[in-house]
N, C-alpha and C. Protein backbone atom coordinates (compact mmCIF):
# COMPACT_ATOMS: atom_id res chain seq x y z
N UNK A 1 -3.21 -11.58 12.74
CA UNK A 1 -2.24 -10.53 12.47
C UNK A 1 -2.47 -10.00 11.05
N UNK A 2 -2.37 -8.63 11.25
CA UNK A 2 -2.64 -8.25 9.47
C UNK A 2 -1.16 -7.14 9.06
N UNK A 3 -1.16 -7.17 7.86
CA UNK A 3 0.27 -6.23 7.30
C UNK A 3 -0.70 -5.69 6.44
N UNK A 4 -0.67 -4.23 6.23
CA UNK A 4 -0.59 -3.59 5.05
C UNK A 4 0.33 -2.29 4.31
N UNK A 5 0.11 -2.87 3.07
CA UNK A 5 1.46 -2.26 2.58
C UNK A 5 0.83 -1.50 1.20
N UNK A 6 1.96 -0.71 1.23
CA UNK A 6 1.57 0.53 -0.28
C UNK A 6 2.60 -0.28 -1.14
N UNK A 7 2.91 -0.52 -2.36
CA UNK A 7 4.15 -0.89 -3.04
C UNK A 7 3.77 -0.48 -4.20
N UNK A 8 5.33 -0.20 -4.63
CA UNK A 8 5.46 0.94 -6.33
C UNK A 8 6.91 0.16 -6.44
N UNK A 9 6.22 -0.21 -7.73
CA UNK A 9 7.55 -1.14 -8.48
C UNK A 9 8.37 0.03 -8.40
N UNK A 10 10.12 0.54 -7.46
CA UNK A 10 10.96 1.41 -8.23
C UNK A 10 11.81 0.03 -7.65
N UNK A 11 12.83 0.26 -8.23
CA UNK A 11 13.97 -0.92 -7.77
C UNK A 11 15.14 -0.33 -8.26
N UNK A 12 15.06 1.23 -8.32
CA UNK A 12 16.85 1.73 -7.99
C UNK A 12 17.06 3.20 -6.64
N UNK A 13 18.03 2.91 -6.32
CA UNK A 13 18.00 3.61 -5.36
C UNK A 13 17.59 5.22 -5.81
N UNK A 14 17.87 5.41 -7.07
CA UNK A 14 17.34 7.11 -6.95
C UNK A 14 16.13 7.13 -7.18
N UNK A 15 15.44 6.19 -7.84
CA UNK A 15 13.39 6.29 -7.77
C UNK A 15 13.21 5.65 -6.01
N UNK A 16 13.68 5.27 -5.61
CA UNK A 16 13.22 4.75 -3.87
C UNK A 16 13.53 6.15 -3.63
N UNK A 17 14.46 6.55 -3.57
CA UNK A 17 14.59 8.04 -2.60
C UNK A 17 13.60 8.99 -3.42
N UNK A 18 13.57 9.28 -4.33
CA UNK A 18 12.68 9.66 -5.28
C UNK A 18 11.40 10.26 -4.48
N UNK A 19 10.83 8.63 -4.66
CA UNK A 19 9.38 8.77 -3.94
C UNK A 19 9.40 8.87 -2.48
N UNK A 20 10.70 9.08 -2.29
CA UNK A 20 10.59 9.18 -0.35
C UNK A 20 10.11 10.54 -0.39
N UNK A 21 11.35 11.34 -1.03
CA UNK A 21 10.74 12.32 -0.89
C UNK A 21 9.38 13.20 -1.32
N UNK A 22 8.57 12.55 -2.33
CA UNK A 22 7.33 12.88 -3.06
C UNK A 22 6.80 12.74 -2.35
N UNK A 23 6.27 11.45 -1.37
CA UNK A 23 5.58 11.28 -0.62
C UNK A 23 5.50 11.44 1.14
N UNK A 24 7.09 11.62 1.11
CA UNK A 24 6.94 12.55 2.51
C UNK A 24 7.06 11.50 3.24
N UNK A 25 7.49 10.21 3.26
CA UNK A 25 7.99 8.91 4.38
C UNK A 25 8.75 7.81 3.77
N UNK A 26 9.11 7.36 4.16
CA UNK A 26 10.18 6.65 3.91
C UNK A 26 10.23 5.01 3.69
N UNK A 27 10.58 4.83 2.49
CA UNK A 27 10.44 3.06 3.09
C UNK A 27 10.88 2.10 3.76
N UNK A 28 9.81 1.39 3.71
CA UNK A 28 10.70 0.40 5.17
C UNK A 28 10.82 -1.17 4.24
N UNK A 29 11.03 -1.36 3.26
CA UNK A 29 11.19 -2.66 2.33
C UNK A 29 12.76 -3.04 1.99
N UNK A 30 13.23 -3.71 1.82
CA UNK A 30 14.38 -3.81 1.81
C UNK A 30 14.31 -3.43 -0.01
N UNK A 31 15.42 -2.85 -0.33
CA UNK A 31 15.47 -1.94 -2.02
C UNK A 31 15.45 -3.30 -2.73
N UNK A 32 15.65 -4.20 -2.89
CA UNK A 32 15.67 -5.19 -3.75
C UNK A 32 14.73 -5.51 -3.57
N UNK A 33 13.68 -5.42 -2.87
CA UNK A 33 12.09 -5.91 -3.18
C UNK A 33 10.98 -4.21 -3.47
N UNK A 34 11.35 -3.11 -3.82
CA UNK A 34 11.49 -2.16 -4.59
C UNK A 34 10.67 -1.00 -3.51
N UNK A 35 9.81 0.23 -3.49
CA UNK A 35 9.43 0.98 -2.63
C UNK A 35 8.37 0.39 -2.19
N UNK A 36 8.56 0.36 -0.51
CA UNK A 36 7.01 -0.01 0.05
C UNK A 36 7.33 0.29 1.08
N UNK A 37 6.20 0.22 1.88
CA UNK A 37 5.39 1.09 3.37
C UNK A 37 4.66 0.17 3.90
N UNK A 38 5.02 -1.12 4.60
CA UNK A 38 4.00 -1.88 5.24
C UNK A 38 3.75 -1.51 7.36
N UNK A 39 2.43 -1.71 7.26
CA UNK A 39 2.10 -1.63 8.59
C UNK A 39 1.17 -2.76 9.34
N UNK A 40 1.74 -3.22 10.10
CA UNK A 40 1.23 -4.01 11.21
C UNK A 40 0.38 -4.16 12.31
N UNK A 41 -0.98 -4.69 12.01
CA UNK A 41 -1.93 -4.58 12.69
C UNK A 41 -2.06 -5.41 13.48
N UNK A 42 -1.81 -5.34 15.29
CA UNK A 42 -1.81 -6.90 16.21
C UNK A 42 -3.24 -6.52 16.46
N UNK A 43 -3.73 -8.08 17.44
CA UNK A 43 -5.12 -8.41 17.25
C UNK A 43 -5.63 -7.22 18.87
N UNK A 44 -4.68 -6.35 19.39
CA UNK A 44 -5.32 -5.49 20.08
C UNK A 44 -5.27 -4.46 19.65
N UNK A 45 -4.61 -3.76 18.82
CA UNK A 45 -4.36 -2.69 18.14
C UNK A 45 -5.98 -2.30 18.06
N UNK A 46 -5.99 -0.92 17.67
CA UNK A 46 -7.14 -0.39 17.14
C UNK A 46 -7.25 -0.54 16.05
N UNK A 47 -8.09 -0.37 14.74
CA UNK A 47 -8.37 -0.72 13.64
C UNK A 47 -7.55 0.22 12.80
N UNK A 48 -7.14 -0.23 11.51
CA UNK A 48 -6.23 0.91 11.39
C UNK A 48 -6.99 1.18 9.32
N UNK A 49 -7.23 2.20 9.18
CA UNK A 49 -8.16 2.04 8.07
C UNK A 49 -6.24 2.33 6.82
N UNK A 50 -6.55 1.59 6.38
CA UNK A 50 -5.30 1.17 5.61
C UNK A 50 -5.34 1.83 4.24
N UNK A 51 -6.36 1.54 3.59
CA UNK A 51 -6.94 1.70 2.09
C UNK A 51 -7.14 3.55 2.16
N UNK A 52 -7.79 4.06 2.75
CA UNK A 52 -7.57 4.98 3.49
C UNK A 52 -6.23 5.79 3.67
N UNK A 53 -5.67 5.84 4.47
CA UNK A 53 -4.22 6.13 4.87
C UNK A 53 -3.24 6.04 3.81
N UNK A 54 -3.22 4.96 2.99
CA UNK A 54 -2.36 4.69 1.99
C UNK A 54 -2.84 5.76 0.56
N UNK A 55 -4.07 6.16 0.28
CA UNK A 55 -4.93 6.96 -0.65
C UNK A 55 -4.45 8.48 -0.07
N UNK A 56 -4.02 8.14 1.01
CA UNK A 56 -3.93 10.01 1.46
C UNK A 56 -2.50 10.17 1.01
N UNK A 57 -1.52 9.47 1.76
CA UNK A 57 -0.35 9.20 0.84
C UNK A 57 0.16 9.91 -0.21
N UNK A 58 -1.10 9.41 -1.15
CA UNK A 58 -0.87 9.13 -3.16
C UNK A 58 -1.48 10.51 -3.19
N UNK A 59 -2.33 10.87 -2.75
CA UNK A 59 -3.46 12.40 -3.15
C UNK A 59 -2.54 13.27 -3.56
N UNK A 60 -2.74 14.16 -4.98
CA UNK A 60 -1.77 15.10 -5.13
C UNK A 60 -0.58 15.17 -5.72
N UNK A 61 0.06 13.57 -5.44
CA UNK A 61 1.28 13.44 -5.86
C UNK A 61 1.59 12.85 -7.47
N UNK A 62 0.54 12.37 -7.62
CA UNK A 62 0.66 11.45 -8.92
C UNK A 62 1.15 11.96 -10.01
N UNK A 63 1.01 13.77 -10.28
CA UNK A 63 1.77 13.96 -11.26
C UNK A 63 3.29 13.70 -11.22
N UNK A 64 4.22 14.47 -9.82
CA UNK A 64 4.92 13.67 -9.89
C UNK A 64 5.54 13.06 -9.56
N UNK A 65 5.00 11.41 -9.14
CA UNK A 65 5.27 10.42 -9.41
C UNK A 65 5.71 10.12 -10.85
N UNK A 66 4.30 10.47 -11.73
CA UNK A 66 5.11 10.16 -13.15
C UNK A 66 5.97 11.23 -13.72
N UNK A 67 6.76 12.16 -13.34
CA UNK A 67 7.92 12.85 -13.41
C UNK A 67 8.97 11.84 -13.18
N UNK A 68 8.83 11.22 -12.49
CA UNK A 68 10.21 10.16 -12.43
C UNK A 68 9.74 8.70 -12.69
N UNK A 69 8.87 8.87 -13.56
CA UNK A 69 8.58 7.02 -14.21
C UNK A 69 7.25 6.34 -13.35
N UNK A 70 7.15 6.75 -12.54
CA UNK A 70 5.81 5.85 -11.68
C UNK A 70 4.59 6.50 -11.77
N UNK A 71 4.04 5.20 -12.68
CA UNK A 71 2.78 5.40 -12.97
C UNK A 71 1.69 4.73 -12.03
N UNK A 72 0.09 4.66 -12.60
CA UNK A 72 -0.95 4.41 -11.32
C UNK A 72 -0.89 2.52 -11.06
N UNK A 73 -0.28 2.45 -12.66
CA UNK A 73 -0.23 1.08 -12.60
C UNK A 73 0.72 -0.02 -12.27
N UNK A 74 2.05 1.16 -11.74
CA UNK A 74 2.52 0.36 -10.70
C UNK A 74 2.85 1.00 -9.11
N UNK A 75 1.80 0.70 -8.91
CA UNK A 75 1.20 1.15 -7.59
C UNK A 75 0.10 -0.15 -6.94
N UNK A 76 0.13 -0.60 -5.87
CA UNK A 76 -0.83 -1.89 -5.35
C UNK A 76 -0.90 -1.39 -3.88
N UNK A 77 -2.31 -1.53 -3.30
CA UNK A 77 -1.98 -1.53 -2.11
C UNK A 77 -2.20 -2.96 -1.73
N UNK A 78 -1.77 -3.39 -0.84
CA UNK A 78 -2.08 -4.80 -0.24
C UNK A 78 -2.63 -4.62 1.07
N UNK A 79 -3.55 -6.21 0.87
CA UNK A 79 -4.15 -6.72 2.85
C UNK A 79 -3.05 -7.90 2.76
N UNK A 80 -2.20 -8.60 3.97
CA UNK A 80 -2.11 -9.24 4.03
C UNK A 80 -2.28 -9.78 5.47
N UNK A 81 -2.98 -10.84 5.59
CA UNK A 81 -3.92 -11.77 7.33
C UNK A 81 -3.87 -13.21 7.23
N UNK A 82 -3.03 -13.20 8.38
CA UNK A 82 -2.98 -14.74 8.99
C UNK A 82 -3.73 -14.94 9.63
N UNK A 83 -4.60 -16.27 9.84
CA UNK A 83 -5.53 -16.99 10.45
C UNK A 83 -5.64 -18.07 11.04
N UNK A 84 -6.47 -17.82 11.98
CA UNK A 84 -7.12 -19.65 12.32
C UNK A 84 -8.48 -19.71 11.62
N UNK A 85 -8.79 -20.92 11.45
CA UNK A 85 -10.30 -21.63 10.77
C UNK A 85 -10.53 -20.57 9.99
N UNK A 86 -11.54 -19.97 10.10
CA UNK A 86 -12.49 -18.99 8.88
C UNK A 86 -11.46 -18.28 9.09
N UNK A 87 -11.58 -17.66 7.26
CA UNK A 87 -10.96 -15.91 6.58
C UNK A 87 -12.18 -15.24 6.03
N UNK A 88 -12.90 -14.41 6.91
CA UNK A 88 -13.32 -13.28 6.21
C UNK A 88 -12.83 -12.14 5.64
N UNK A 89 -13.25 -11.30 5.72
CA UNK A 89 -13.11 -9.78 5.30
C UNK A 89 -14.26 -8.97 4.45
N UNK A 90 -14.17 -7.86 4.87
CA UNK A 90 -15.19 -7.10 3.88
C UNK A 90 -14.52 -5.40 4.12
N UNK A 91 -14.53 -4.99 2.63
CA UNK A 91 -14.88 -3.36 2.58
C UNK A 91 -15.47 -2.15 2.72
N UNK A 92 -15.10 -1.57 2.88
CA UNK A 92 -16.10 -0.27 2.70
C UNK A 92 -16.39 0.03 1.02
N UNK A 93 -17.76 0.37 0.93
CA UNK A 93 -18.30 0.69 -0.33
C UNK A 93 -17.38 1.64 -0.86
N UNK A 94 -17.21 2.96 -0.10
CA UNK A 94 -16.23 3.96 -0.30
C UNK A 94 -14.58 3.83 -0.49
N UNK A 95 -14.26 2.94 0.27
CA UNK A 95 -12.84 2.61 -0.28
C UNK A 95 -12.53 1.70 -1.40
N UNK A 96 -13.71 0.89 -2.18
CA UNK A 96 -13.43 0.96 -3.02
C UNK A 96 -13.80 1.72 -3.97
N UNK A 97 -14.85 2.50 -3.83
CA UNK A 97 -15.08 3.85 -5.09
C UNK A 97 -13.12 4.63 -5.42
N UNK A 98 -13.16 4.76 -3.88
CA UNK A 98 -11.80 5.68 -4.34
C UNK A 98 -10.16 4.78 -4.97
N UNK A 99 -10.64 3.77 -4.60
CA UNK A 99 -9.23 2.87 -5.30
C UNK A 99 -10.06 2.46 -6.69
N UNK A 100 -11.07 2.74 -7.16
CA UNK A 100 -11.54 2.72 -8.51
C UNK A 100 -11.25 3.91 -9.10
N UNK A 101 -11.60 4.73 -8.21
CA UNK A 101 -11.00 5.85 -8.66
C UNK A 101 -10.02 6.89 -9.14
N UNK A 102 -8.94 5.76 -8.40
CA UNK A 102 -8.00 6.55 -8.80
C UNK A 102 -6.88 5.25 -9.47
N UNK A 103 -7.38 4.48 -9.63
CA UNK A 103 -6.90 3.04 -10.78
C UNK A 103 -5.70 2.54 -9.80
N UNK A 104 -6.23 2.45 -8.69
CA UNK A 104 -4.93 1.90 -7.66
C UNK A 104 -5.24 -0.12 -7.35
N UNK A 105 -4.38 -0.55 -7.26
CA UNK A 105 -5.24 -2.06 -7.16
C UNK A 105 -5.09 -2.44 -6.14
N UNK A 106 -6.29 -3.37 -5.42
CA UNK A 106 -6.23 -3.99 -4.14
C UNK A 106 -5.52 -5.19 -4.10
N UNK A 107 -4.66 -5.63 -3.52
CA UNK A 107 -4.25 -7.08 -3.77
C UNK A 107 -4.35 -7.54 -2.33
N UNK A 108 -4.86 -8.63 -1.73
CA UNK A 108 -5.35 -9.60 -1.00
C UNK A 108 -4.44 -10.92 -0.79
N UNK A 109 -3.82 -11.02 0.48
CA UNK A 109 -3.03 -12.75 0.34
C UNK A 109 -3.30 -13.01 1.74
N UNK A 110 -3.74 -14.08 1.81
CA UNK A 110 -4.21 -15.03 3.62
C UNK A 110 -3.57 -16.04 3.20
N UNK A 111 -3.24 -16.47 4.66
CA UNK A 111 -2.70 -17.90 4.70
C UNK A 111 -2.96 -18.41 6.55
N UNK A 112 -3.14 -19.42 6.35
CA UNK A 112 -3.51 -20.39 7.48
C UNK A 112 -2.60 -20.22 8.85
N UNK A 113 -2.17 -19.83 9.96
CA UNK A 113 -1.15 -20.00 10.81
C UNK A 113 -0.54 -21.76 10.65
């Protein structure tokens, strides 16, 4: 099973609505754990390019974002995948050019079923 999620430190309700509306969707995090957008990948699902999707998101908006305080550096996208035995993973060369690119950070958490 995999989750991925966009998250931007805001943790008051007028920067959460804020960026709802900047970015055009809504979060689904509960406000005390601050704005985020996670999505759920089951093991039949089609592949869902995350790093990707979440970059289209952000495109455009960043000025303002920092109109109301949110900057690139608090912004993370996350993988998060539960497993049996082996954890791989690997990237695309290109998704990370563009999360270099645009100073967004990958953050990564597995854990064992």
């Amino acid at each position: 099973m995999y989750y991925y999620s966009l998250r931007i430190d805001a943790f008051t309700d007028d920067k959460i609505i804020a960026i709802n509306n900047i970015l055009e969707v809504k979060s689904n995090f509960s406000p005390t754990a601050g704005w985020g957008l996670e999505v759920k990948e089951g093991e039949s699902d089609a592949e869902f390019f995350f790093i990707d999707y979440f970059l289209s998101l952000l495109r455009g908006k960043y000025e303002k974002l920092e109109k109301i305080g949110v900057t690139r550096d608090s912004i993370s996208i996350w993988m998060l995948y539960e497993y049996e035995g082996q954890c791989n993973m690997e990237f695309l060369p290109e998704d990370m050019y563009n999360l270099g690119k645009e100073g967004i950070v990958l953050c990564v958490s597995c854990w064992e079923k």
